[in-house]
C-alpha atoms as a PDB file:
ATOM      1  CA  UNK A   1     -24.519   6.439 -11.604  1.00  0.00           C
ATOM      2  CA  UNK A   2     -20.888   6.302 -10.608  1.00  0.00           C
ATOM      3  CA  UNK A   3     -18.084   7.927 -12.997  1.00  0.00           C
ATOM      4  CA  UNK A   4     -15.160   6.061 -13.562  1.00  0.00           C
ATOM      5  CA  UNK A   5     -11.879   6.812 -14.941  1.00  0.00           C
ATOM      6  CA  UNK A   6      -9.789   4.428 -17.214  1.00  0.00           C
ATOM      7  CA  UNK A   7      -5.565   4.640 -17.010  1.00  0.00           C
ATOM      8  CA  UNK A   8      -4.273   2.339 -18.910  1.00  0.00           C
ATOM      9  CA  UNK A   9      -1.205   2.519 -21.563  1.00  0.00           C
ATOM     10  CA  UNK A  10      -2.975   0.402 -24.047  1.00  0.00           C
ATOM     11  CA  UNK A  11      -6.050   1.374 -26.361  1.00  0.00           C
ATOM     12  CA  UNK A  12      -7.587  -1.283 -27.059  1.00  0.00           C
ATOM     13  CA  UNK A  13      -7.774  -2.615 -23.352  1.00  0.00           C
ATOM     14  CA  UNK A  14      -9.232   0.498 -22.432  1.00  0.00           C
ATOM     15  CA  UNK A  15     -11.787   0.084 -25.824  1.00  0.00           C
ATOM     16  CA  UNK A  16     -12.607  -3.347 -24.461  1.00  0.00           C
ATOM     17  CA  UNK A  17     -13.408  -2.403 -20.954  1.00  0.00           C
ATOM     18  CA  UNK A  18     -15.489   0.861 -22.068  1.00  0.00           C
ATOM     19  CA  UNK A  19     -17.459  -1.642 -23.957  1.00  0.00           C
ATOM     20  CA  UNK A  20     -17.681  -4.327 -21.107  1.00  0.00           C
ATOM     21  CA  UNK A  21     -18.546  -1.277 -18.656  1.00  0.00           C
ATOM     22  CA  UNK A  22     -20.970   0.344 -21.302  1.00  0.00           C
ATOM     23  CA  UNK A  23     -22.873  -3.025 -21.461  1.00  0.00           C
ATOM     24  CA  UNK A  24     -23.240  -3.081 -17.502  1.00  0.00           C
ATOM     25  CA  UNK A  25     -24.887   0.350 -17.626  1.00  0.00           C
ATOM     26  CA  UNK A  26     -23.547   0.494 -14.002  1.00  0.00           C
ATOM     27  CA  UNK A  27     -20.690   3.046 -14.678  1.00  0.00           C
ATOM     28  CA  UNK A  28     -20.262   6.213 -16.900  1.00  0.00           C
ATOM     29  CA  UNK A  29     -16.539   6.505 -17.897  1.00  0.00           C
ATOM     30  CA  UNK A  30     -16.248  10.533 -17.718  1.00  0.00           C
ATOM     31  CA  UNK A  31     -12.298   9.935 -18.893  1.00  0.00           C
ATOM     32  CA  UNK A  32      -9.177   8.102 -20.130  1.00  0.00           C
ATOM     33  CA  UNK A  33      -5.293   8.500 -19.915  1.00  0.00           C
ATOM     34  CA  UNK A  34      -2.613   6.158 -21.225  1.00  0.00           C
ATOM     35  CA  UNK A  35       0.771   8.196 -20.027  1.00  0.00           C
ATOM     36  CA  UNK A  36       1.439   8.493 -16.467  1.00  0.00           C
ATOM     37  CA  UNK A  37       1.374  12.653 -16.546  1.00  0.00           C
ATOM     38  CA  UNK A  38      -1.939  12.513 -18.136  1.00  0.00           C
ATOM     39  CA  UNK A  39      -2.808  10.328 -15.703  1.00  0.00           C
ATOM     40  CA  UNK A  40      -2.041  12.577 -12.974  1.00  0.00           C
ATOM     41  CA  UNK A  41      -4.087  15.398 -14.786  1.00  0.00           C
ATOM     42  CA  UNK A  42      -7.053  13.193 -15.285  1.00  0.00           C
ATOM     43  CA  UNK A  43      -6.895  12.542 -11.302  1.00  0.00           C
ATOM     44  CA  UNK A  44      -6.551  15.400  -9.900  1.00  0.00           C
ATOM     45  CA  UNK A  45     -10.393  16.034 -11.213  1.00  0.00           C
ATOM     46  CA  UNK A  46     -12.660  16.120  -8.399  1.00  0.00           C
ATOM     47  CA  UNK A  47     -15.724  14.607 -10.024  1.00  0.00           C
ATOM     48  CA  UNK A  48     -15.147  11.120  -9.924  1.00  0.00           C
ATOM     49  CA  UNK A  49     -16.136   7.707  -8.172  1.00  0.00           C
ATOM     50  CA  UNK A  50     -13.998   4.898  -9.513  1.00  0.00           C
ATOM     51  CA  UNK A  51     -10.379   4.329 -11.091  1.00  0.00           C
ATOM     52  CA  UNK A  52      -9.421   1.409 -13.331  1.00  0.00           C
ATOM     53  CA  UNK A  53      -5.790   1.344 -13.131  1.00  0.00           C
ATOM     54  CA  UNK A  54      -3.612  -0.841 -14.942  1.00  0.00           C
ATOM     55  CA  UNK A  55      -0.350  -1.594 -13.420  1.00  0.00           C
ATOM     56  CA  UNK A  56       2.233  -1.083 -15.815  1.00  0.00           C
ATOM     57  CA  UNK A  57       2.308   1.525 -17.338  1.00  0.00           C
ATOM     58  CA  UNK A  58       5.015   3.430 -19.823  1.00  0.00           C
ATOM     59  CA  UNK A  59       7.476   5.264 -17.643  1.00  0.00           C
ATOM     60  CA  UNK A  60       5.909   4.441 -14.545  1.00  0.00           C
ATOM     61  CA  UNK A  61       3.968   2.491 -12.357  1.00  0.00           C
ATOM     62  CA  UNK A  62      -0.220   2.331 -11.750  1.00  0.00           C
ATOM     63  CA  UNK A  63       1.182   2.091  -7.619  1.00  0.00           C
ATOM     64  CA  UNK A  64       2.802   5.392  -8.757  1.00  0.00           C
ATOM     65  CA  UNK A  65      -0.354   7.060  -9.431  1.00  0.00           C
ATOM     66  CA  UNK A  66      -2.079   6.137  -5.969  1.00  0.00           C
ATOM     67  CA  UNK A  67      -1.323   8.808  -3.790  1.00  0.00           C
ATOM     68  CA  UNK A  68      -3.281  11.356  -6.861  1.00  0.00           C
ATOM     69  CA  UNK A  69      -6.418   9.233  -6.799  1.00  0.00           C
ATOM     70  CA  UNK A  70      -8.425  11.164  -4.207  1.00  0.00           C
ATOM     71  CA  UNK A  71      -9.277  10.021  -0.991  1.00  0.00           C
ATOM     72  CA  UNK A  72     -13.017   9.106  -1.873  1.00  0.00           C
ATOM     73  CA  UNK A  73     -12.588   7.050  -4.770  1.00  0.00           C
ATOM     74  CA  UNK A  74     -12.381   3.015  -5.460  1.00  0.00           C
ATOM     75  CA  UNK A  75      -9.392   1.601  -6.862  1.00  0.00           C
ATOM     76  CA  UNK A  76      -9.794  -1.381  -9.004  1.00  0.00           C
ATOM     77  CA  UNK A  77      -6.239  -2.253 -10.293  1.00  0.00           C
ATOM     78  CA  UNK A  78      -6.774  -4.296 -14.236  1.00  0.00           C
ATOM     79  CA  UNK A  79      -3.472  -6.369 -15.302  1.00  0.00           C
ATOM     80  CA  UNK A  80      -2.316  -9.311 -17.107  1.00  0.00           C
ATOM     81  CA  UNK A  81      -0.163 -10.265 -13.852  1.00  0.00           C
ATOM     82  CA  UNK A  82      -1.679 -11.809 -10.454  1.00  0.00           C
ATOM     83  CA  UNK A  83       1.745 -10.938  -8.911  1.00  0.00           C
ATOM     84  CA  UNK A  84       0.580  -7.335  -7.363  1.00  0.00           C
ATOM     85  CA  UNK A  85      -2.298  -8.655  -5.991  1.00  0.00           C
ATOM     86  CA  UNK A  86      -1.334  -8.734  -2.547  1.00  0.00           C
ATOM     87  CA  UNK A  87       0.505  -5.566  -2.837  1.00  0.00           C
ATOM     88  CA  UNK A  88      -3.430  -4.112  -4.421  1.00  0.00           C
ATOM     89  CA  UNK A  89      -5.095  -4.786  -1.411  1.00  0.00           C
ATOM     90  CA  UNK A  90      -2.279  -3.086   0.699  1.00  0.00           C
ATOM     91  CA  UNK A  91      -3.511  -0.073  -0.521  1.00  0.00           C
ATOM     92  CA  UNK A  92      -7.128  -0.974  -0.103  1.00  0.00           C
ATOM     93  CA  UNK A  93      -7.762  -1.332  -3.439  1.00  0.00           C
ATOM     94  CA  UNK A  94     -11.809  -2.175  -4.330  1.00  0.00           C
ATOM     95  CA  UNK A  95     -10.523  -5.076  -6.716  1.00  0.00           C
ATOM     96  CA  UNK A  96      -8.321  -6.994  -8.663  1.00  0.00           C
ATOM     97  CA  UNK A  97      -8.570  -7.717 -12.256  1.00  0.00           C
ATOM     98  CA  UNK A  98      -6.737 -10.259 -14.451  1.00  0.00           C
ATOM     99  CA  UNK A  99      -6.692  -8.896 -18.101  1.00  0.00           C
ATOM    100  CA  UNK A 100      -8.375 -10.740 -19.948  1.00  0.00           C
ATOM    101  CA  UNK A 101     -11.337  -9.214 -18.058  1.00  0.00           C
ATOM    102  CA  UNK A 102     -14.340 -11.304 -17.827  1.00  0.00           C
ATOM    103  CA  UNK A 103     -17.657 -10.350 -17.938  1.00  0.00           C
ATOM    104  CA  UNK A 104     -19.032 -11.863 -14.823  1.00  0.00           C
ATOM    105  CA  UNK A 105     -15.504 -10.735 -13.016  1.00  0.00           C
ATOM    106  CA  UNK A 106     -16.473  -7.084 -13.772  1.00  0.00           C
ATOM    107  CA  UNK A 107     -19.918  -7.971 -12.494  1.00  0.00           C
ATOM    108  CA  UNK A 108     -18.858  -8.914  -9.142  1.00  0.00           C
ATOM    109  CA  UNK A 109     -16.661  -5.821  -9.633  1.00  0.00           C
ATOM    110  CA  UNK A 110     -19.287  -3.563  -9.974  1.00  0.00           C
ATOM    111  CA  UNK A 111     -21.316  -5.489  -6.989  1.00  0.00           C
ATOM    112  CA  UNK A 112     -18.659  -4.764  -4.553  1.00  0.00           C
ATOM    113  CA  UNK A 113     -18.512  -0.941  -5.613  1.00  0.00           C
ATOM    114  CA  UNK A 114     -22.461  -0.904  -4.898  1.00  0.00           C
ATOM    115  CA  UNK A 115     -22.037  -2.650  -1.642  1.00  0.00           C
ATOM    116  CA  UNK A 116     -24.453  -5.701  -3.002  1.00  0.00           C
ATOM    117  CA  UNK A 117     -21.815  -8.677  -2.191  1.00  0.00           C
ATOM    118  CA  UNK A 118     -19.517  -8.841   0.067  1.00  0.00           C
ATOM    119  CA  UNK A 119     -18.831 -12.152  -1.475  1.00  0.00           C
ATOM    120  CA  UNK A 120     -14.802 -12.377  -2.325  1.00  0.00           C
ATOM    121  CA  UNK A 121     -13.596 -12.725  -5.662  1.00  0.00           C
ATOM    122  CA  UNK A 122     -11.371 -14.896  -7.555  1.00  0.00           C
ATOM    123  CA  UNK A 123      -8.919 -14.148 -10.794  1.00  0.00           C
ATOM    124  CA  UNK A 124     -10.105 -16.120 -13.562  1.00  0.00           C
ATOM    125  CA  UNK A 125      -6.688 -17.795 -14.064  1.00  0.00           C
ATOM    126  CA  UNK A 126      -6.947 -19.335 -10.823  1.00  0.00           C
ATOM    127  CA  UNK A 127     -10.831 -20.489 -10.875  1.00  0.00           C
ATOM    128  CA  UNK A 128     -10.087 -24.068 -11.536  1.00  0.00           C
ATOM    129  CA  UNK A 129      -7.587 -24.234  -9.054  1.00  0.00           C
ATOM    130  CA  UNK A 130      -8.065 -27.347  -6.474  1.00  0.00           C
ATOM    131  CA  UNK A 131     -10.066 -26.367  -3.116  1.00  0.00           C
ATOM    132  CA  UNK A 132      -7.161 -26.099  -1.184  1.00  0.00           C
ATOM    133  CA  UNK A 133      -4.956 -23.945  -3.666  1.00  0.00           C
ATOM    134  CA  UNK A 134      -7.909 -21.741  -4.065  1.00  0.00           C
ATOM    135  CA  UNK A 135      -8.868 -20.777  -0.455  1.00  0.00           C
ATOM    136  CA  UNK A 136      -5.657 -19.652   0.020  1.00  0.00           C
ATOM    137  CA  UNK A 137      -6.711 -16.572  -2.998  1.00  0.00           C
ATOM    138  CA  UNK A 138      -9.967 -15.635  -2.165  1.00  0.00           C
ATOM    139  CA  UNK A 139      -9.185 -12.827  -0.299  1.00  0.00           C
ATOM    140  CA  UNK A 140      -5.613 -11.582   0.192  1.00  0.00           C
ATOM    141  CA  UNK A 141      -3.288 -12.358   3.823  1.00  0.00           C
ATOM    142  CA  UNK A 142      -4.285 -10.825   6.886  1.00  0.00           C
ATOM    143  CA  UNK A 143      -0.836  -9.956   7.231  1.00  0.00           C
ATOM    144  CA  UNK A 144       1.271  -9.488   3.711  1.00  0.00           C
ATOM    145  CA  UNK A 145       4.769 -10.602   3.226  1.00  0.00           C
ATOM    146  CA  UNK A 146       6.837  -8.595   4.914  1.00  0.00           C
ATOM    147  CA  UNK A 147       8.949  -5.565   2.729  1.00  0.00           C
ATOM    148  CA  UNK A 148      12.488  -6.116   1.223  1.00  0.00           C
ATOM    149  CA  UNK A 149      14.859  -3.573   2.233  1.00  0.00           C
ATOM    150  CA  UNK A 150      14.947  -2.217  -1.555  1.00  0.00           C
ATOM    151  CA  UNK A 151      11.098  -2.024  -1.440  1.00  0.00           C
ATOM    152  CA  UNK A 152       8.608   1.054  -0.820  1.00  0.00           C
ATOM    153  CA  UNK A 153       5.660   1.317   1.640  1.00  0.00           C
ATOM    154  CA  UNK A 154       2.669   3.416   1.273  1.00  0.00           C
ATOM    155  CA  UNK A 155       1.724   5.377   3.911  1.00  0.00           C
ATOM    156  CA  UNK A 156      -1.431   7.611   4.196  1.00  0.00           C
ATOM    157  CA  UNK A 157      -3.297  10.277   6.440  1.00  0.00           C
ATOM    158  CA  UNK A 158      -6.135  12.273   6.533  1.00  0.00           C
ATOM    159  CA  UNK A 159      -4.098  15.119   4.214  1.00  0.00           C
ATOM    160  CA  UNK A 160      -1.251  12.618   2.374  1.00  0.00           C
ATOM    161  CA  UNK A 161      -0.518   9.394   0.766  1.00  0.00           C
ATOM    162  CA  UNK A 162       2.427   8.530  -1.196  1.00  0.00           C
ATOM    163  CA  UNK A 163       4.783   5.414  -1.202  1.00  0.00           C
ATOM    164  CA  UNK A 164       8.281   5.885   0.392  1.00  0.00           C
ATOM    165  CA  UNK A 165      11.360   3.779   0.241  1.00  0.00           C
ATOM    166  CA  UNK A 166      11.283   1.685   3.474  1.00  0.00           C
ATOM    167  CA  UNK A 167      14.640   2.538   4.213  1.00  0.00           C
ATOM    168  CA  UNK A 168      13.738   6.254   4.457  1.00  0.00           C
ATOM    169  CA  UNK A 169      11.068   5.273   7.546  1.00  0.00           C
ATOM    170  CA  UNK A 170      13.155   6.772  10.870  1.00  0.00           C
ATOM    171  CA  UNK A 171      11.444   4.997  13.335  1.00  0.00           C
ATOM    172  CA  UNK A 172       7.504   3.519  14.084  1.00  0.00           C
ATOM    173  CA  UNK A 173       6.010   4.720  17.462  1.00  0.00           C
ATOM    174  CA  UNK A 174       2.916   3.019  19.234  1.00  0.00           C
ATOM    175  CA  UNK A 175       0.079   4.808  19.974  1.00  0.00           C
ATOM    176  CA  UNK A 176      -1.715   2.143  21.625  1.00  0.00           C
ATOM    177  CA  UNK A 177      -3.904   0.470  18.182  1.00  0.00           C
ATOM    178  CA  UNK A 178      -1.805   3.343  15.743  1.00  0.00           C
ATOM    179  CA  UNK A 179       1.180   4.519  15.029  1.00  0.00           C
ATOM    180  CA  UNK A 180       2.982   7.149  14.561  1.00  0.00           C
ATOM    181  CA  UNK A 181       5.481   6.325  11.143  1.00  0.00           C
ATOM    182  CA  UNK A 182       8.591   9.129  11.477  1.00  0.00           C
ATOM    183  CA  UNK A 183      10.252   9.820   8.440  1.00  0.00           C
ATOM    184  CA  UNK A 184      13.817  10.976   7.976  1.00  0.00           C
ATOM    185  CA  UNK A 185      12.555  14.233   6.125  1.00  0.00           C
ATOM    186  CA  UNK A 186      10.664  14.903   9.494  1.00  0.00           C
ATOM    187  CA  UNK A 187       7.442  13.851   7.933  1.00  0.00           C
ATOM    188  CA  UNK A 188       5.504  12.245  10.035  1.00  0.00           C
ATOM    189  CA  UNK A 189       2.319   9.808   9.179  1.00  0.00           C
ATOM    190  CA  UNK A 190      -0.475   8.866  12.226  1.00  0.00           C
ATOM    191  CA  UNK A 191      -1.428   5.261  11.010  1.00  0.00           C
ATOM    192  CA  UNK A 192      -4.484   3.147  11.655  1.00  0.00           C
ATOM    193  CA  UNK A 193      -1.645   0.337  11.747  1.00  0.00           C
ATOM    194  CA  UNK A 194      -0.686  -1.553  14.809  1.00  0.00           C
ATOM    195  CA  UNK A 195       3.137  -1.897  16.577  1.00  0.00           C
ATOM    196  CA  UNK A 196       3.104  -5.844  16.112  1.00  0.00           C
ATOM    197  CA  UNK A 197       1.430  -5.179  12.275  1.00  0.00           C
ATOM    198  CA  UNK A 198       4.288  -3.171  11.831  1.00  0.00           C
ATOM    199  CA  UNK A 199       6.630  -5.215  13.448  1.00  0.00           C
ATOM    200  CA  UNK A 200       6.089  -8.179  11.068  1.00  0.00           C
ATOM    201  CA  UNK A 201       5.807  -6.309   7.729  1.00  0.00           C
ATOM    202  CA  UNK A 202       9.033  -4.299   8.056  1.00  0.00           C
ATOM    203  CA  UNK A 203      12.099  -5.729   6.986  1.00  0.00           C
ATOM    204  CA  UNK A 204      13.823  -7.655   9.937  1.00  0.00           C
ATOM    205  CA  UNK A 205      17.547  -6.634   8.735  1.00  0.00           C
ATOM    206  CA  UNK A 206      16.328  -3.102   9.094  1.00  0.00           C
ATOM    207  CA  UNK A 207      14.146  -2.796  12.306  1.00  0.00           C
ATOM    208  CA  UNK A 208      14.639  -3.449  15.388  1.00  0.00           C
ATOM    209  CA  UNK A 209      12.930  -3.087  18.764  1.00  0.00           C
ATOM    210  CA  UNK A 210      14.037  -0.697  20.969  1.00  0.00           C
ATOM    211  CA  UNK A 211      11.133  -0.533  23.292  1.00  0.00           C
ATOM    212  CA  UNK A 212       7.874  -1.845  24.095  1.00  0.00           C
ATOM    213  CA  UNK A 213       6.655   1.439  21.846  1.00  0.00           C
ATOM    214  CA  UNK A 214       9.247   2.139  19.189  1.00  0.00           C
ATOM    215  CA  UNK A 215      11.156   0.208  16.463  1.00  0.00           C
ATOM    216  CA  UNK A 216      14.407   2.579  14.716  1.00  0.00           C
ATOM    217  CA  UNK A 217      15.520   1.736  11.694  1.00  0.00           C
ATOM    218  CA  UNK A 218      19.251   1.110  12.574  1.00  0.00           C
ATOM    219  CA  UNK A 219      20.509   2.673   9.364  1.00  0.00           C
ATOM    220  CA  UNK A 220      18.513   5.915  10.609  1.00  0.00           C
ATOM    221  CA  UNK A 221      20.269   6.323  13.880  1.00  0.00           C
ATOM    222  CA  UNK A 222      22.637   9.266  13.579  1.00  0.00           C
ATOM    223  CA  UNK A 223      24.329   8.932  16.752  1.00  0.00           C
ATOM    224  CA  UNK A 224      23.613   7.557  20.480  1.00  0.00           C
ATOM    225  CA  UNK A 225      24.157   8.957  23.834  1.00  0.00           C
ATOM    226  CA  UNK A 226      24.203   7.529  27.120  1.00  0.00           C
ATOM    227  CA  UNK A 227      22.785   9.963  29.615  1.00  0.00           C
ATOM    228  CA  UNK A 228      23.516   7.014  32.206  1.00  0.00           C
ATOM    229  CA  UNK A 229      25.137   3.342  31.908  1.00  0.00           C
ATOM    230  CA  UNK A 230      21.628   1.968  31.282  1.00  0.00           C
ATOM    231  CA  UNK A 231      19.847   3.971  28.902  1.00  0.00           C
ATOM    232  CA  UNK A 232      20.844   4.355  25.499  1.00  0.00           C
ATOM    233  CA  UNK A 233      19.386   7.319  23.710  1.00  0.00           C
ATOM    234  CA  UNK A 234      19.261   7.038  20.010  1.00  0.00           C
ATOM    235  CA  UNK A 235      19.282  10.422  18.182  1.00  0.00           C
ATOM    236  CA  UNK A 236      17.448   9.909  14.534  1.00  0.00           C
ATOM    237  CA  UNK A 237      17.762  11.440  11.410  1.00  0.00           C
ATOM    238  CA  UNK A 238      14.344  13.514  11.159  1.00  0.00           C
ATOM    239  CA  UNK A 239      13.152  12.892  14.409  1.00  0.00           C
ATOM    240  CA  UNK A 240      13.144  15.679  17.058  1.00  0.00           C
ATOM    241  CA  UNK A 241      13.525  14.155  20.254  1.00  0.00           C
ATOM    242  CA  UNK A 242      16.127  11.131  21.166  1.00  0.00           C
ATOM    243  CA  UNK A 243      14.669   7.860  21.523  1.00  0.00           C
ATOM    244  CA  UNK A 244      15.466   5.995  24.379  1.00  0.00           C
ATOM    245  CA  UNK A 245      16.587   2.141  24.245  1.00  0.00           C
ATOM    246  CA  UNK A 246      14.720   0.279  27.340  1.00  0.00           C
ATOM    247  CA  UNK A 247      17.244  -1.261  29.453  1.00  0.00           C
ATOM    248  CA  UNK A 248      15.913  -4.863  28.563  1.00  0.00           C
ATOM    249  CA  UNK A 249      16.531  -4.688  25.006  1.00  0.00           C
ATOM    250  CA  UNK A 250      19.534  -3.086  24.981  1.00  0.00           C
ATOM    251  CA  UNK A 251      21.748  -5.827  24.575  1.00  0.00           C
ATOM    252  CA  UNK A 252      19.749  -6.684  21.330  1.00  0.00           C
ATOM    253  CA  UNK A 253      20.209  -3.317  19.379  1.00  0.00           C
ATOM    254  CA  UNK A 254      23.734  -3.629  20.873  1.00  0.00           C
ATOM    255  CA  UNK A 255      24.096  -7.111  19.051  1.00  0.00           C
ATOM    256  CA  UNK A 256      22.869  -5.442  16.289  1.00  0.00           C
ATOM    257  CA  UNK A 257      25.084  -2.441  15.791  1.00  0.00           C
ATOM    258  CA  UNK A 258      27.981  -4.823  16.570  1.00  0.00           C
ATOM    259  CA  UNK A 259      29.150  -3.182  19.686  1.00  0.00           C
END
């Protein structure tokens, strides 16, 4: 039977949905936390299969707490606001739930963990919504809303997740279907995430393209150098090697820097 762990900052929501998970018989809840550092103790256990997370929690965040939940566990994020939704399923979370949780909700929830429905799910605030309004929340966008300059992006590898501010992401480099995401603390993150995926979820007043390969985010770029009149070389911070600017787009990141 899979063991589940319940974070949120609220007893009695995490009394009702023992009691709603108890009745399913399809989960054993092997532990709770309400405070984000207990939180992080409780997760860094190695012994279980599922994580009901709420999303606000005192002093911190349930998105907070992602990069602790390990790498083999299901996420389902529980929370009296549909707003996160989209930003759930960015970081592949199992499900969404909107507090109050319903019983047959948690049923489909406990489906999808099992692998008996791929069937998509609905919040329950939104089931009587008209066909057309509905459709639209079945499942989230193929490609989310792009980021605000203020926002953070998670990024994850086979050894690390954690969310970053976007602004601190150095530059994005193709590797034909992934990409290699440069930090500028010289991190660097191999994503299963495509150039033109990136391309459109980054903030436009950040990015921009400086090749058919790489997008720099202009408030990274420490200094350029022109090794000849037609090559601009764009030295990041964090990044080892210059990057060079192809000759045809040039006169955009030019544009852009105001030169």
């Amino acid at each position: 039977m899979p063991r589940a762990l319940l974070i949120d900052d609220e007893p009695s929501a995490r009394e009702d949905l023992r009691g709603m998970l108890a009745a399913h018989r399809a989960v054993t809840v092997i532990g709770e936390a309400g405070l984000i550092p207990a939180a992080r103790t409780l997760l860094a256990r190695d012994d279980y299969d599922l994580v009901f997370l709420d999303v606000q929690l005192r002093g911190g965040s349930g998105f907070d707490l992602v990069p602790s939940v390990r790498p083999a566990a299901a996420i389902v994020f529980v929370t009296g606001y549909e707003r996160y939704a989209v930003r759930a399923f960015e970081v592949n979370a199992l499900d969404y739930l909107v507090k109050p949780v319903a019983t047959d909700r948690l049923a489909a929830t406990l489906r999808k963990l099992s692998g008996a429905t791929a069937q998509p799910t609905v919040p329950d605030s939104v089931s009587s919504s008209p066909p057309s309004a509905l459709s639209s929340q079945l499942t989230p966008p193929a490609t989310p809303p792009p980021l605000r300059s203020d926002d953070r992006v998670f990024l994850k590898n086979d050894h690390t997740a954690k969310f970053v501010p976007v602004t601190e992401v150095s530059a994005i480099i193709s590797r034909e279907n992934y990409t290699d995401a440069l930090l500028a603390d010289g991190a660097r993150f191999f994503m299963r995430r495509t150039m033109k995926s990136w391309e459109e979820f980054l903030p436009a007043e950040l990015f921009v393209r400086v090749h058919r390969t790489t997008l720099v985010n202009l408030r990274q770029i420490e200094r350029i150098t022109e090794p000849d009149s037609e090559t601009p070389h764009l030295h990041l911070h964090g990044v080892a090697s210059p990057v060079a600017c192809s000759h045809r787009l040039s006169p955009e990141l030019r544009r852009r820097l105001g030169k």
